[in-house]
C-alpha atoms as a PDB file:
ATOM      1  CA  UNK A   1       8.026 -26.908  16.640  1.00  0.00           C
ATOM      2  CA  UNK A   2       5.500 -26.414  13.631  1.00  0.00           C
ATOM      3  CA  UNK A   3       5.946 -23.997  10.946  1.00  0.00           C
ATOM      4  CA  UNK A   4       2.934 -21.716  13.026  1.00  0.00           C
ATOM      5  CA  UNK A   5       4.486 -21.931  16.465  1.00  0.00           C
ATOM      6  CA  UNK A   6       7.623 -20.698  15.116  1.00  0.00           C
ATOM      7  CA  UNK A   7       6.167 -17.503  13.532  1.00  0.00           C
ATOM      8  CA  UNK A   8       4.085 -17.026  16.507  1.00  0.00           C
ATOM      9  CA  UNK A   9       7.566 -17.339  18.405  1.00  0.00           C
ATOM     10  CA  UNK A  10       8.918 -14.852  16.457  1.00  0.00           C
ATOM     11  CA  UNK A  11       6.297 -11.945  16.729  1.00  0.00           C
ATOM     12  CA  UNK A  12       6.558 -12.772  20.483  1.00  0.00           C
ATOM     13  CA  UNK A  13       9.726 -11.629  20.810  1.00  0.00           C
ATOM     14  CA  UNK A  14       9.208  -9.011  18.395  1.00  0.00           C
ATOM     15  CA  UNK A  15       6.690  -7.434  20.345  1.00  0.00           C
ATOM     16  CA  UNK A  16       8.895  -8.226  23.442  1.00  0.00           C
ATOM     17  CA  UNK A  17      11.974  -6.100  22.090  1.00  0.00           C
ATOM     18  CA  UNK A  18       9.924  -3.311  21.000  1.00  0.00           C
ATOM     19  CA  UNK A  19       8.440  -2.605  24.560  1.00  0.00           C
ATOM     20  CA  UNK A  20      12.104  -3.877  26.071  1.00  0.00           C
ATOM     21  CA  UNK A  21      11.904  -1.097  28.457  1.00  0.00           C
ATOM     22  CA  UNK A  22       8.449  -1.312  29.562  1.00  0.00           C
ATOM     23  CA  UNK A  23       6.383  -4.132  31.559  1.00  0.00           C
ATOM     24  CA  UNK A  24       3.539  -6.221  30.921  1.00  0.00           C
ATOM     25  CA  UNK A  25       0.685  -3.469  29.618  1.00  0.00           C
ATOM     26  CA  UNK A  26       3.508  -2.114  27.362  1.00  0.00           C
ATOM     27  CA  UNK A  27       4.362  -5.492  25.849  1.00  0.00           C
ATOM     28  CA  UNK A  28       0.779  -6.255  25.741  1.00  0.00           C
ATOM     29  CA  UNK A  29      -0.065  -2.911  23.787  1.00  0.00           C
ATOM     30  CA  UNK A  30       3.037  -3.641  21.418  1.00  0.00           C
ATOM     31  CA  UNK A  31       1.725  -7.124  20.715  1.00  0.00           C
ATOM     32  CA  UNK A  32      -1.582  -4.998  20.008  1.00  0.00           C
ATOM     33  CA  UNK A  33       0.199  -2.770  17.334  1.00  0.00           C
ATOM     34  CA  UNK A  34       2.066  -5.622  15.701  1.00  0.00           C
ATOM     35  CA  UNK A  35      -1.275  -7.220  15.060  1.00  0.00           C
ATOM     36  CA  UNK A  36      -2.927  -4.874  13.935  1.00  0.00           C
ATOM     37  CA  UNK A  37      -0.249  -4.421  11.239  1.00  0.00           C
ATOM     38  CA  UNK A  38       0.233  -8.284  10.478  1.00  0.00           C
ATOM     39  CA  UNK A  39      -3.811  -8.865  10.338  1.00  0.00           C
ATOM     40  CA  UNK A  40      -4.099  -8.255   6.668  1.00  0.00           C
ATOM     41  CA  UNK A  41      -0.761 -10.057   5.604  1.00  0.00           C
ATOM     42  CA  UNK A  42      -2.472 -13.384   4.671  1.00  0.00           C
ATOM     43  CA  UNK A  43      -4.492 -11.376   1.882  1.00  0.00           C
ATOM     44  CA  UNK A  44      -1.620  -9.424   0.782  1.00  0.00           C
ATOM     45  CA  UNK A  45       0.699 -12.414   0.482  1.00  0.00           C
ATOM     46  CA  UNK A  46      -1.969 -14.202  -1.939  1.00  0.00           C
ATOM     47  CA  UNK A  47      -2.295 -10.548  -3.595  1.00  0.00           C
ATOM     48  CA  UNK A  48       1.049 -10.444  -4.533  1.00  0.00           C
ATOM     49  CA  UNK A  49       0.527 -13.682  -6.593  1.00  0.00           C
ATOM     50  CA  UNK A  50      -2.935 -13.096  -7.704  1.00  0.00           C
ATOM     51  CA  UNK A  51      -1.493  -9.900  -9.492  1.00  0.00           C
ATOM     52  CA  UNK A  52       1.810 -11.854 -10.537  1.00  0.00           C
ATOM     53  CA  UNK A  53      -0.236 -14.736 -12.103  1.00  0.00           C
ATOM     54  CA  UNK A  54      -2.648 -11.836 -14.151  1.00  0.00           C
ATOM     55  CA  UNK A  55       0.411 -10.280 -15.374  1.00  0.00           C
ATOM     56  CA  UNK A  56       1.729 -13.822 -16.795  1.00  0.00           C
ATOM     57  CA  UNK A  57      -1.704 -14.221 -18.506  1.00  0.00           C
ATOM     58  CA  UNK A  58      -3.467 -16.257 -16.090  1.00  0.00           C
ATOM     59  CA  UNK A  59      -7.655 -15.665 -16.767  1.00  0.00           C
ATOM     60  CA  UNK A  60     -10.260 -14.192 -13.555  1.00  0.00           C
ATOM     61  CA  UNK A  61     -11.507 -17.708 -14.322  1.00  0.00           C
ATOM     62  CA  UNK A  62      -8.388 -19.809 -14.017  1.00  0.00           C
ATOM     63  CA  UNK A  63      -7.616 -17.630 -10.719  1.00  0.00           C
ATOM     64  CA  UNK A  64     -11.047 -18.062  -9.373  1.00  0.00           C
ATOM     65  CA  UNK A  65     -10.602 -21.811  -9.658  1.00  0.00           C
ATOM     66  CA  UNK A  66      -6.956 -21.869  -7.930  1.00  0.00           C
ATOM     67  CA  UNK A  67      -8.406 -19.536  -5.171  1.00  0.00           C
ATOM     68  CA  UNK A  68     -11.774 -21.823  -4.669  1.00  0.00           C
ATOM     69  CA  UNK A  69     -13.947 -19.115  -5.670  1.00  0.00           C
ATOM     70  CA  UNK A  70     -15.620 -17.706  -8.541  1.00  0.00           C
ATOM     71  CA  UNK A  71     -14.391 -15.498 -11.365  1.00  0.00           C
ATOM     72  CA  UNK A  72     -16.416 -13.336 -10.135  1.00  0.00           C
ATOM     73  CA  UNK A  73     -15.384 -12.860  -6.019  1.00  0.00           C
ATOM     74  CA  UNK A  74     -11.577 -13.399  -7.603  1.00  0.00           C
ATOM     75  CA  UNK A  75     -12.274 -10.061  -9.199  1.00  0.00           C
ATOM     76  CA  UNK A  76     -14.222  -8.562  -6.115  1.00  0.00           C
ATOM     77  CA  UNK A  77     -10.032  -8.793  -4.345  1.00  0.00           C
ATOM     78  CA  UNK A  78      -9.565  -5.285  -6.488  1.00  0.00           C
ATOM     79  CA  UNK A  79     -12.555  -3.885  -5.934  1.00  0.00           C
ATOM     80  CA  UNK A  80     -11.412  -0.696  -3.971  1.00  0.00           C
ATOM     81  CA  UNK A  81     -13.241   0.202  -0.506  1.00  0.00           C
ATOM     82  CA  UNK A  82     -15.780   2.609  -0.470  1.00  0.00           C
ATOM     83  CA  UNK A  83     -14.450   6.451  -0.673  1.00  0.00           C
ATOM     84  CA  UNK A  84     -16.736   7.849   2.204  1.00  0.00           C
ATOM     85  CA  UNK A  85     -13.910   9.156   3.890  1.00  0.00           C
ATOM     86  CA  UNK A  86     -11.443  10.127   1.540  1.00  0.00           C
ATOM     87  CA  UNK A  87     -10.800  14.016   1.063  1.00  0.00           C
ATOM     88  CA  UNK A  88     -11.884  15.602  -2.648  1.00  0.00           C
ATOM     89  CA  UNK A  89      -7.727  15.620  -2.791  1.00  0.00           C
ATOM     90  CA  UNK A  90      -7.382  12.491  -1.954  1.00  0.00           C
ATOM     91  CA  UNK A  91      -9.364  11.277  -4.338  1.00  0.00           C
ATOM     92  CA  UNK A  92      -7.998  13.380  -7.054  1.00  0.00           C
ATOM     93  CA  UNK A  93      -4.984  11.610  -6.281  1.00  0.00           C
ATOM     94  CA  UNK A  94      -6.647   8.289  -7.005  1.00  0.00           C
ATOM     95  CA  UNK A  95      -8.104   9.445 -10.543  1.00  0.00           C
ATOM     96  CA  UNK A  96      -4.876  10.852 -11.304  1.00  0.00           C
ATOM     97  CA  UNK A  97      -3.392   7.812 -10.694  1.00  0.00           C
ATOM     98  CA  UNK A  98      -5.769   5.741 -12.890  1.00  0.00           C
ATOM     99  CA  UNK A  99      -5.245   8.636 -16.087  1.00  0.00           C
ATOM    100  CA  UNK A 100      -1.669   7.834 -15.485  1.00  0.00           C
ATOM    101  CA  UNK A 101      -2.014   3.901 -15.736  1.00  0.00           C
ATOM    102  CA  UNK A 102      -3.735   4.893 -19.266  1.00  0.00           C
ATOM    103  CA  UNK A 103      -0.969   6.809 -20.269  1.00  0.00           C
ATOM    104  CA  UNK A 104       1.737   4.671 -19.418  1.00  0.00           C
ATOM    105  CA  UNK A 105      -0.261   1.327 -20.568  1.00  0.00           C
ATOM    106  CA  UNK A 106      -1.054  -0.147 -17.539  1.00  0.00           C
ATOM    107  CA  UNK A 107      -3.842  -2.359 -17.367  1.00  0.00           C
ATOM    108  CA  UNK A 108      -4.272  -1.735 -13.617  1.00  0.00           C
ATOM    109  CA  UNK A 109      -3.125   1.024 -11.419  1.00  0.00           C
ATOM    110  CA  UNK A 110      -0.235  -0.459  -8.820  1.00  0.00           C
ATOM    111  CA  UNK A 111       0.943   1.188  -5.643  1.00  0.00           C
ATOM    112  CA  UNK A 112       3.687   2.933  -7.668  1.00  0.00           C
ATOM    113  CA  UNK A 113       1.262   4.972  -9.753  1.00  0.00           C
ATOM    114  CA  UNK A 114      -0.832   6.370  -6.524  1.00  0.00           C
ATOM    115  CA  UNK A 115       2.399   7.616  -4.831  1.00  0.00           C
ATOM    116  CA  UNK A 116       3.708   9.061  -8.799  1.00  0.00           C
ATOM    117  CA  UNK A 117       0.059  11.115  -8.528  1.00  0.00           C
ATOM    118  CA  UNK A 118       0.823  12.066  -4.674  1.00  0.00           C
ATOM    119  CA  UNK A 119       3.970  13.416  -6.077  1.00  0.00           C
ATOM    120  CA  UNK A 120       2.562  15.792  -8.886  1.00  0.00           C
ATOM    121  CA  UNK A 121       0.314  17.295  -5.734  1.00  0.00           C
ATOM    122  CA  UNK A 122       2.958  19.436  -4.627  1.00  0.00           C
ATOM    123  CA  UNK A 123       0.387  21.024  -2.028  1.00  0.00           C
ATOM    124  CA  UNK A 124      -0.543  17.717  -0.832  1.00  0.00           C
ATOM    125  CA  UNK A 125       0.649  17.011   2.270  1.00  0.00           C
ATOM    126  CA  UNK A 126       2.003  13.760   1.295  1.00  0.00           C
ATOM    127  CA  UNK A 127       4.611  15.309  -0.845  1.00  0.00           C
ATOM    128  CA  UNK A 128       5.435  18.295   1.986  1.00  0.00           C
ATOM    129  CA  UNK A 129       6.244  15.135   3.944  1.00  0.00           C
ATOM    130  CA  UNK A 130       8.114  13.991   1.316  1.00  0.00           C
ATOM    131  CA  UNK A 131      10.084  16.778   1.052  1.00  0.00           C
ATOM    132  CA  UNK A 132      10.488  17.021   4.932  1.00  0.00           C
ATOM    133  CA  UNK A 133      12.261  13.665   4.169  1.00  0.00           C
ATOM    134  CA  UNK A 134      14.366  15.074   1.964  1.00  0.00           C
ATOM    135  CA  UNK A 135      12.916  13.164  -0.717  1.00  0.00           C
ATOM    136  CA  UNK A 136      12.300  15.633  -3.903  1.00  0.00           C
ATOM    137  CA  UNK A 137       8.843  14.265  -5.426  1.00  0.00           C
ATOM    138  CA  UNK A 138       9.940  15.056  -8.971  1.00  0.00           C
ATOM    139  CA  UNK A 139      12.895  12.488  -8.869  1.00  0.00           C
ATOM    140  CA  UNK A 140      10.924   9.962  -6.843  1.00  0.00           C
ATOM    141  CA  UNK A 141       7.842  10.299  -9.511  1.00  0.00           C
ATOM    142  CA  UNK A 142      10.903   9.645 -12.313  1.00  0.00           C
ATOM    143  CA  UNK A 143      12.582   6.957 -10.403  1.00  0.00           C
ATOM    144  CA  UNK A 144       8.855   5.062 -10.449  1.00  0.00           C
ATOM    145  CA  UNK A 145       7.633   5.782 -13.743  1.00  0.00           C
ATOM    146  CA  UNK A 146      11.306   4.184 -14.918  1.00  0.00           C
ATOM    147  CA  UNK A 147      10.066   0.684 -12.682  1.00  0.00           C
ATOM    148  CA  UNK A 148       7.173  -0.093 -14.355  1.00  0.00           C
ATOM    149  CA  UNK A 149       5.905  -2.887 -16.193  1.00  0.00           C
ATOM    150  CA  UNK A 150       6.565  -2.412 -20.245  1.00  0.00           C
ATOM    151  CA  UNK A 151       3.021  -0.441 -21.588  1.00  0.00           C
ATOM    152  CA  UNK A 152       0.203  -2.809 -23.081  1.00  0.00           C
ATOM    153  CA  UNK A 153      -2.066  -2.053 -25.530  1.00  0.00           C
ATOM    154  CA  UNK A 154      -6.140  -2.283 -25.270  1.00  0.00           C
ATOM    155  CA  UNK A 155      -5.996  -0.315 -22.161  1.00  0.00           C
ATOM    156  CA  UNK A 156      -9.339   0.282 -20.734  1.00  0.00           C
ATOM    157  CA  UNK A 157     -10.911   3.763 -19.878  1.00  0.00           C
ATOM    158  CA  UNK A 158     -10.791   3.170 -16.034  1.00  0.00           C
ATOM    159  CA  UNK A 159      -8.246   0.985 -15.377  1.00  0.00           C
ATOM    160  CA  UNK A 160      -8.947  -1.413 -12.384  1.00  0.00           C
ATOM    161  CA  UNK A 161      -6.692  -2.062  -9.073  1.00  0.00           C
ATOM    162  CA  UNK A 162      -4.181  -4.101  -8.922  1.00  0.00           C
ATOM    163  CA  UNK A 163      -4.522  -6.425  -5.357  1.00  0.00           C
ATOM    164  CA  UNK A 164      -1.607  -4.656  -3.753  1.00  0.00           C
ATOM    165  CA  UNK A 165      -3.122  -0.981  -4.731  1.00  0.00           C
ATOM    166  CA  UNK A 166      -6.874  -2.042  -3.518  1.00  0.00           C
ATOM    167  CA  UNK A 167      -4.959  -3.382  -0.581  1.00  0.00           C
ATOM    168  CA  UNK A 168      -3.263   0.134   0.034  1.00  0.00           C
ATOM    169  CA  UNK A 169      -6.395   1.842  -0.053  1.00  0.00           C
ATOM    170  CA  UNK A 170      -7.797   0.021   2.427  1.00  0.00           C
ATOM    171  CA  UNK A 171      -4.986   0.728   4.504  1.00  0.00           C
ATOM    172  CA  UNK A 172      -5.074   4.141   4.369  1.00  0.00           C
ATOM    173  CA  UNK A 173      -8.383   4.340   6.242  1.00  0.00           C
ATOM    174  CA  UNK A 174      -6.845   2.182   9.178  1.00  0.00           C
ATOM    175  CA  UNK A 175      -3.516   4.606   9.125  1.00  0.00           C
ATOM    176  CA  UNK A 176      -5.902   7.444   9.414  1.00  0.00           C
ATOM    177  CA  UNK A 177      -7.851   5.661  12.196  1.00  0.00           C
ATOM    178  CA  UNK A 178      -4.882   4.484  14.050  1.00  0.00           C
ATOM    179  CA  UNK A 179      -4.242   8.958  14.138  1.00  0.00           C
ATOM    180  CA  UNK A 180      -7.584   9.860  15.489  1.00  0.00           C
ATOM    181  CA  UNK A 181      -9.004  10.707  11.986  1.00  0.00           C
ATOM    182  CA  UNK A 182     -12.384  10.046  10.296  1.00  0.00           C
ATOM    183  CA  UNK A 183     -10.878  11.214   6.830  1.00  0.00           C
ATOM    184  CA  UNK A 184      -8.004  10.210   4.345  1.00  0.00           C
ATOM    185  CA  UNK A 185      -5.890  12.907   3.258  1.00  0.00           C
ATOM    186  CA  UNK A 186      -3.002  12.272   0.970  1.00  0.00           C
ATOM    187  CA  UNK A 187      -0.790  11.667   3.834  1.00  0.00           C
ATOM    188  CA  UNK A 188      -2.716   8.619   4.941  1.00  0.00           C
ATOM    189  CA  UNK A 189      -1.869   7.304   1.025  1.00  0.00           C
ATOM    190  CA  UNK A 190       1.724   8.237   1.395  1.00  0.00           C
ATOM    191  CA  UNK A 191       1.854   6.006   4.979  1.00  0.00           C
ATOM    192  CA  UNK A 192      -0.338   3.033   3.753  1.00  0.00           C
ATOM    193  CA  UNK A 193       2.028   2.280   0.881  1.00  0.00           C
ATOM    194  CA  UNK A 194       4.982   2.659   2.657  1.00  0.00           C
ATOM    195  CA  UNK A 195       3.426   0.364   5.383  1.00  0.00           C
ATOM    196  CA  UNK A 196       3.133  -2.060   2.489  1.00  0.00           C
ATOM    197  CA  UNK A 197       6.480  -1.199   0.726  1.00  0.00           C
ATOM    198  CA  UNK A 198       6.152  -4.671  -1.265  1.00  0.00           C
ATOM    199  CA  UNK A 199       4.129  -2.811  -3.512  1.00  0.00           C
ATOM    200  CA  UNK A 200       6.695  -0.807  -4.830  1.00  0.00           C
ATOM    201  CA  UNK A 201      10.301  -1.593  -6.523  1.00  0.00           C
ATOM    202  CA  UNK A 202      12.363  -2.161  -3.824  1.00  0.00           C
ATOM    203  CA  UNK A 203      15.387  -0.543  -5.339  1.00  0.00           C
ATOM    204  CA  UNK A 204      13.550   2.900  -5.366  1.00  0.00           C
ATOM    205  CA  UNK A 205      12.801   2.262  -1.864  1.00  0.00           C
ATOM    206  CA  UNK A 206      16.413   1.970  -0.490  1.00  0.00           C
ATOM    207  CA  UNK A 207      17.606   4.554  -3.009  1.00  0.00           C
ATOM    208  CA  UNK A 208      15.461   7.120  -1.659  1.00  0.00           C
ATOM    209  CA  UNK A 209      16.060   5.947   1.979  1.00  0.00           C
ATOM    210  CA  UNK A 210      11.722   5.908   2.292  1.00  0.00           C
ATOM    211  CA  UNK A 211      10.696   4.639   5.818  1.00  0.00           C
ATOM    212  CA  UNK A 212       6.964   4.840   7.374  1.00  0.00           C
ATOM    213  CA  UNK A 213       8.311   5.877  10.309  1.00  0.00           C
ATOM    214  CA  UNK A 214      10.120   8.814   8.887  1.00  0.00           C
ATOM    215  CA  UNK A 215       6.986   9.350   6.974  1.00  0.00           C
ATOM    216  CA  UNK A 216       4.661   9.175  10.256  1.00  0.00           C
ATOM    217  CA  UNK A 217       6.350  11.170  12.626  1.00  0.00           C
ATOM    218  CA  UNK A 218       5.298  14.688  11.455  1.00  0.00           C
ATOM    219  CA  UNK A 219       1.703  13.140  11.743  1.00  0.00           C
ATOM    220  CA  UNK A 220       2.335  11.746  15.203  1.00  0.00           C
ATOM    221  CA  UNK A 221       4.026  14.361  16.745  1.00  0.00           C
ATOM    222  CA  UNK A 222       7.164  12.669  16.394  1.00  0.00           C
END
């Protein structure tokens, strides 16, 4: 069996065990939920490295050429998606997040540094969920801020996106879709980086016991 039959093995019976009790249009709409949440894994996996090989020096140019493309569509991968549909606090939280990645010498802002500005919007509704999670924002924002990357200097006015935040953002207008909703609030921030919990330090995770599905069920009812 090839290296694609076996994953394709594997999210069939993944899809099988979450609908275990149902029949065939249950497994069927299961299989339709797990791809829609694997269909942008191919661009975060080469994220991930794009943003590892920038932080070991690598040049645009030098990733362009490793990617096939040029400098300038290797950039374009943290270009952020247009903020049509984003709420004014919502995107407060996003230019909070990008004066924090100044302050703490970042020359991008990561994952980490959106959910730190979700947490100093204590009347966001990302950090009520928080706190319905029994997660205090205040020692998850210190638990984050202690994770990241040692501060550079030259920082630029706006900091860009790292691939994993641009990523995120993206993924907050599907999580809002997947709801019924034509806007992103905070919450749909707080549930597209937990979806993609890769782009933030493990450890703080599991310490904090974060789960999207703890996260989502006050928004679905559950």
């Amino acid at each position: 069996m090839t290296q694609p039959d076996t994953i394709l093995a594997t999210l069939v019976d993944l899809a099988r065990e979450r609908a275990a009790q149902g029949g065939d249009l249950d497994r069927l709409a299961a299989a339709v939920d797990l791809a829609e949440e694997i269909g942008d894994l191919p661009d975060r996996l080469v994220g991930l490295f794009v943003d590892q090989a920038r932080s070991g020096g690598a040049t645009w140019s030098a990733i362009g050429d490793t990617l096939g493309v040029s400098k300038q569509a290797a950039q374009q991968r943290t270009v952020p998606a247009a903020y049509s549909r984003y709420t004014k606090r919502a995107m407060r939280v996003v230019e909070r997040a990008q004066s924090l990645a100044r302050e703490h010498g970042q020359m991008a802002l990561s994952p980490s540094l959106l959910m730190v500005a979700s947490c100093r919007d204590p009347d966001g509704l990302a950090a009520r969920i928080l706190v319905g999670c029994g997660v205090q924002p205040g020692d998850l924002e210190q638990a984050l801020l202690a994770e990241l990357p040692p501060a550079l200097a030259g920082v630029p006015e706006r900091p860009g996106f790292t691939v994993a935040a641009k990523q995120m953002l993206d993924q907050a207008v599907r999580e809002a879709q997947r709801l019924g909703h034509d806007y992103v609030g905070t919450e749909y921030l707080l549930l597209a980086t937990l979806r993609q919990a890769e782009g933030l330090p493990g450890q703080v995770v599991a310490t904090f016991g974060l789960s999207y599905d703890a996260a989502a069920a006050p928004l679905s009812g559950g």
